[in-house]
N, C-alpha and C. Protein backbone atom coordinates (compact mmCIF):
# COMPACT_ATOMS: atom_id res chain seq x y z
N UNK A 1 -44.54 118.41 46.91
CA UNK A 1 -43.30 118.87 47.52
C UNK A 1 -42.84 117.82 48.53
N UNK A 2 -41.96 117.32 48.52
CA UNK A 2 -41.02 116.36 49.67
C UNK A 2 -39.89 117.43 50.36
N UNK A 3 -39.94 116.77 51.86
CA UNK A 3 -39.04 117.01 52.48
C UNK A 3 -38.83 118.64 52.99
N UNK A 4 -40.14 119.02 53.05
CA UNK A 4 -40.73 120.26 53.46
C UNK A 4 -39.88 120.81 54.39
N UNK A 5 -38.50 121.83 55.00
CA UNK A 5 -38.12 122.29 56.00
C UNK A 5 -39.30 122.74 57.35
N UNK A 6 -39.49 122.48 58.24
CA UNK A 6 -39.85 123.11 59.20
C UNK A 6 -39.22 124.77 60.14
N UNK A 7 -39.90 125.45 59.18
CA UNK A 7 -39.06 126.96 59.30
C UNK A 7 -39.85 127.36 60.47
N UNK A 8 -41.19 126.82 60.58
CA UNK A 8 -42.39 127.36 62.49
C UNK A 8 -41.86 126.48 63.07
N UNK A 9 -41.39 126.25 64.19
CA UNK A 9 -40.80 125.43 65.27
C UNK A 9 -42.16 125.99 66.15
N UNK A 10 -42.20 127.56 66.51
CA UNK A 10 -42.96 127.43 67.75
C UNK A 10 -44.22 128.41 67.19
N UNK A 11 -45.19 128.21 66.83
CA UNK A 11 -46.60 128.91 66.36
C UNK A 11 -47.53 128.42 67.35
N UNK A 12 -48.55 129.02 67.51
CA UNK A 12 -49.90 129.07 67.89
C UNK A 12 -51.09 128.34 66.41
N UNK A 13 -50.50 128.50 65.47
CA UNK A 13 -51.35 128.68 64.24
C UNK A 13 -52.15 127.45 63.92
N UNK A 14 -53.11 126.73 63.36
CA UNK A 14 -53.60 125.78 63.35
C UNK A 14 -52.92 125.16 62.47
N UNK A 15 -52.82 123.64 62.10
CA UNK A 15 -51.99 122.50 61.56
C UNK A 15 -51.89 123.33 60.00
N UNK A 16 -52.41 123.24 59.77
CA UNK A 16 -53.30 123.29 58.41
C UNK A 16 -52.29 124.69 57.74
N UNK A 17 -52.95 125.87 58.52
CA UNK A 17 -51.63 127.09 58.12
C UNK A 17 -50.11 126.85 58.40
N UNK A 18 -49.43 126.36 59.13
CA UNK A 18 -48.49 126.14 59.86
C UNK A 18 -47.98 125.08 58.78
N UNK A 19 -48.65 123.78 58.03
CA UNK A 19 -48.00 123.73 56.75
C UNK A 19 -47.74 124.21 55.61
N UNK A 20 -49.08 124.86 55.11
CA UNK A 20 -48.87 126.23 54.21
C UNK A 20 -48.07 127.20 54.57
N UNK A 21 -47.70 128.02 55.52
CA UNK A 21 -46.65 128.76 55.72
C UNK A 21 -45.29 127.96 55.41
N UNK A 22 -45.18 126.94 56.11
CA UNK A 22 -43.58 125.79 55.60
C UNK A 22 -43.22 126.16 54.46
N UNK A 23 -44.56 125.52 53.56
CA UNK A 23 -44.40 125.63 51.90
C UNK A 23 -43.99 126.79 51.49
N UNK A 24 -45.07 127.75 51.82
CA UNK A 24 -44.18 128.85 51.63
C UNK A 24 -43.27 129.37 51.63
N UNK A 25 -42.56 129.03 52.40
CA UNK A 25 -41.43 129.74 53.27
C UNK A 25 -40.13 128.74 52.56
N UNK A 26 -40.11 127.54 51.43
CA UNK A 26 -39.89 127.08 51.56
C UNK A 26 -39.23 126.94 49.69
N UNK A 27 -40.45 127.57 49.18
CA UNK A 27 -40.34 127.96 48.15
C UNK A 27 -39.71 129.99 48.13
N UNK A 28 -39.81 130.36 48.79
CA UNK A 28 -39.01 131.71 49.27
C UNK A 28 -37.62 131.23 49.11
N UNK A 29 -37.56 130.50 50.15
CA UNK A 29 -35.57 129.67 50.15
C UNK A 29 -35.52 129.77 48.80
N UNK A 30 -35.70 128.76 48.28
CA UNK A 30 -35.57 128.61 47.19
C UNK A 30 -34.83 129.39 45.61
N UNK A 31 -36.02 130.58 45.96
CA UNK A 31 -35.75 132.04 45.41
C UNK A 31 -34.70 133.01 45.84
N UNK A 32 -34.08 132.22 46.88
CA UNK A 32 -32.77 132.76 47.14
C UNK A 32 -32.60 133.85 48.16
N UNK A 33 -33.80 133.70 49.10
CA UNK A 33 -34.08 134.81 49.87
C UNK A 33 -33.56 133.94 51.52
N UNK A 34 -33.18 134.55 52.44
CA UNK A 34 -32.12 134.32 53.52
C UNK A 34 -33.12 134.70 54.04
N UNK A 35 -33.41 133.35 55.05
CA UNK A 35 -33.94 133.36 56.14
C UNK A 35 -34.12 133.03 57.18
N UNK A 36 -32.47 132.40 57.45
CA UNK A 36 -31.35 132.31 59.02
C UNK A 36 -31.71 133.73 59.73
N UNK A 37 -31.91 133.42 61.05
CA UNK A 37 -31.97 134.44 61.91
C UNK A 37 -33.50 135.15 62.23
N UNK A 38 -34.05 134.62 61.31
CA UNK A 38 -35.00 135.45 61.38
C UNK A 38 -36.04 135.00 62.72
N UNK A 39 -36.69 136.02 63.05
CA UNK A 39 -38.13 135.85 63.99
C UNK A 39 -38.93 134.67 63.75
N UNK A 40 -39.53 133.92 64.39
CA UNK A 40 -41.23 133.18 63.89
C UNK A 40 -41.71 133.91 63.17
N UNK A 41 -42.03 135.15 63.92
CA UNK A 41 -43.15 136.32 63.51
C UNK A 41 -42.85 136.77 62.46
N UNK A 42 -41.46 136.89 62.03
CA UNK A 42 -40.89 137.50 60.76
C UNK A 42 -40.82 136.80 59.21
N UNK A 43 -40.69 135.32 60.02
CA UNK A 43 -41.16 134.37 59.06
C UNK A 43 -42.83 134.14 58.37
N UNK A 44 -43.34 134.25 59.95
CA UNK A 44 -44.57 133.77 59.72
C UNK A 44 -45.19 135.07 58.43
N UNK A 45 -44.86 136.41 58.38
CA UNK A 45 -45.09 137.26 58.17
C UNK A 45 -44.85 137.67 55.96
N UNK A 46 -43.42 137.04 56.27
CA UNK A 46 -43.17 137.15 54.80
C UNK A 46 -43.98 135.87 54.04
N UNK A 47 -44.25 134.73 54.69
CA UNK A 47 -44.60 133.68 54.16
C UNK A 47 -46.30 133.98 53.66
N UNK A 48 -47.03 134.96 54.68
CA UNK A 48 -48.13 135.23 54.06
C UNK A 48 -48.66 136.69 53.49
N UNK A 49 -47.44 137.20 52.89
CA UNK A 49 -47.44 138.42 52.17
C UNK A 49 -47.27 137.31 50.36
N UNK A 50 -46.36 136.31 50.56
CA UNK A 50 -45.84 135.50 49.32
C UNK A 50 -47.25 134.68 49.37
N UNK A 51 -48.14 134.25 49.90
CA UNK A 51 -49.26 133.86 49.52
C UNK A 51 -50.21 134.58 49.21
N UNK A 52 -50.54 135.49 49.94
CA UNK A 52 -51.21 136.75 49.06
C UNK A 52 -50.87 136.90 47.96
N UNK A 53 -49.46 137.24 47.75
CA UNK A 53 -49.46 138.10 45.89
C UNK A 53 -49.98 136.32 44.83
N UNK A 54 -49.20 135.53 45.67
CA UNK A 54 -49.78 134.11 44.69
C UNK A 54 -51.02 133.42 44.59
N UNK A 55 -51.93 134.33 45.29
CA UNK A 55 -52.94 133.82 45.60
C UNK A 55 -53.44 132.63 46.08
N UNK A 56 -52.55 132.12 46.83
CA UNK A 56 -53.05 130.38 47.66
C UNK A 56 -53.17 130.74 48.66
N UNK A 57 -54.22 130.02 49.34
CA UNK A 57 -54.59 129.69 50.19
C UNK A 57 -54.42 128.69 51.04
N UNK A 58 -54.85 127.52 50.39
CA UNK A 58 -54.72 125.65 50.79
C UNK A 58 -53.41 125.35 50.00
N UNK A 59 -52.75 124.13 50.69
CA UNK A 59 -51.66 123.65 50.09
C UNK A 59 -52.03 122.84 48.99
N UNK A 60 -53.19 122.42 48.29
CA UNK A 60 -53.43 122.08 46.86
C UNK A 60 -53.89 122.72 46.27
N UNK A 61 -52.98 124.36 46.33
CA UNK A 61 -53.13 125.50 45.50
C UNK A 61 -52.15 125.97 44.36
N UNK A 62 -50.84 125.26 44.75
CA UNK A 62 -49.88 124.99 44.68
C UNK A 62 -49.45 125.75 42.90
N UNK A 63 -50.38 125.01 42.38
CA UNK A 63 -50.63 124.36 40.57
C UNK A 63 -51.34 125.83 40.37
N UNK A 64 -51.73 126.44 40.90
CA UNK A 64 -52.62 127.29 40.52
C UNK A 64 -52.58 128.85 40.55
N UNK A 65 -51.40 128.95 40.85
CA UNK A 65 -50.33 130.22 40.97
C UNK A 65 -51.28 131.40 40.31
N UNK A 66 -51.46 132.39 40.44
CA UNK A 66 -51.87 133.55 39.56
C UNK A 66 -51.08 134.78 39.55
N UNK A 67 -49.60 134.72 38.55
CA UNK A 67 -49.49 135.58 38.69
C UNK A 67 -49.50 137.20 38.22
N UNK A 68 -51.05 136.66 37.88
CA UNK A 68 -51.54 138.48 37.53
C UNK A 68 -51.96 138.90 38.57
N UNK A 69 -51.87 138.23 39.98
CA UNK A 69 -52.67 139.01 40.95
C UNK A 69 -51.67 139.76 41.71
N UNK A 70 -52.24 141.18 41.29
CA UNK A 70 -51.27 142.11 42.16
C UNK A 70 -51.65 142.84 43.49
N UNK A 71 -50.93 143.36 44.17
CA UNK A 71 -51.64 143.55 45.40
C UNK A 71 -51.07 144.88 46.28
N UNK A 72 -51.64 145.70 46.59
CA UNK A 72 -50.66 147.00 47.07
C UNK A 72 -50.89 146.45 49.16
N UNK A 73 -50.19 146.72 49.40
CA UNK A 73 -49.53 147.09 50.83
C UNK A 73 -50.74 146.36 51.75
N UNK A 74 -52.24 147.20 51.93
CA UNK A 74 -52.92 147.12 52.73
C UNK A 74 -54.09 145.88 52.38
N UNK A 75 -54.06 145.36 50.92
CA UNK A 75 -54.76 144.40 50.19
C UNK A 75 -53.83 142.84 50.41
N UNK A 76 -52.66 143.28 50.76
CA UNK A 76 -51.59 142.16 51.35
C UNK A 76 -52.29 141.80 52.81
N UNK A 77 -52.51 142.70 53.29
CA UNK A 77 -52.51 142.61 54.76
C UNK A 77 -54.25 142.01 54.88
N UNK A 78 -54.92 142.31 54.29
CA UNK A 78 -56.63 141.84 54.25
C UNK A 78 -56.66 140.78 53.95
N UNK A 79 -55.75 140.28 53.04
CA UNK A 79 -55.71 139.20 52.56
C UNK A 79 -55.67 137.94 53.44
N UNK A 80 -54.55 138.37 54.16
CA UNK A 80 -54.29 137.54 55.70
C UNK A 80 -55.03 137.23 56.53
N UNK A 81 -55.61 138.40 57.06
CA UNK A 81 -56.52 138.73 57.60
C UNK A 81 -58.08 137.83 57.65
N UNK A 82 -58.34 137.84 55.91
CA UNK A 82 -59.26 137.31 55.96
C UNK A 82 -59.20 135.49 55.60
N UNK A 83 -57.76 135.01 54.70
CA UNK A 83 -57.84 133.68 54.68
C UNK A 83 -57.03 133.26 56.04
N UNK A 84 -56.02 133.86 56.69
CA UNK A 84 -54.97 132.94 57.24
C UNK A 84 -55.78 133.16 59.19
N UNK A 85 -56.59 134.42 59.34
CA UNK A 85 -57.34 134.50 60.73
C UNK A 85 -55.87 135.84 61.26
N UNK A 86 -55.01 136.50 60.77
CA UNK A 86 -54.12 137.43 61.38
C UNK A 86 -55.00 138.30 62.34
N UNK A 87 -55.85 138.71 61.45
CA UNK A 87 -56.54 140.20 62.13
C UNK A 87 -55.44 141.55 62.32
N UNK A 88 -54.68 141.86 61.32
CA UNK A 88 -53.88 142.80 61.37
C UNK A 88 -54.75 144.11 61.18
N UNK A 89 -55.48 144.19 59.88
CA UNK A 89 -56.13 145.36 59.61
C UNK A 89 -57.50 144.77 60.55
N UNK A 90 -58.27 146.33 61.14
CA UNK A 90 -59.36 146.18 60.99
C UNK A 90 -60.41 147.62 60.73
């Protein structure tokens, strides 16, 4: 991917997530989804609900899309939890 938007201006998050979220968030645009105005938090938030259902993790995951992996509500949120460090559920 070139020319990655910077949609986190202001995170806490380590380097590493904080480009994976970009990507994310980046390939979302993409898909035609509006995301002027929005929160950090709101960003940061949809960007790793869209990595959950795609199952990446690392940004040379990219290629490796799965999309049979489905995921209900609270398996979104563990997901985070356990690759990205959220700690939403516990």
């Amino acid at each position: 991917m070139s020319e990655i938007s910077q949609y986190l201006t202001k995170s806490d998050k380590y380097e590493q997530f904080k480009k994976l979220i970009n990507e994310a968030l980046y390939i979302v645009s993409k898909f035609g989804v509006p995301l002027e105005g929005m929160t950090q938090r709101r960003l940061e938030r949809i960007a790793m609900a869209f990595l959950a259902v795609a199952n990446v993790k690392k940004t040379n995951e990219w290629g490796k899309i799965d999309n049979s992996h489905t995921l209900i509500t609270r398996e979104i949120i563990r997901y985070s939890d356990i690759h990205f460090c959220t700690f939403i559920y516990r």
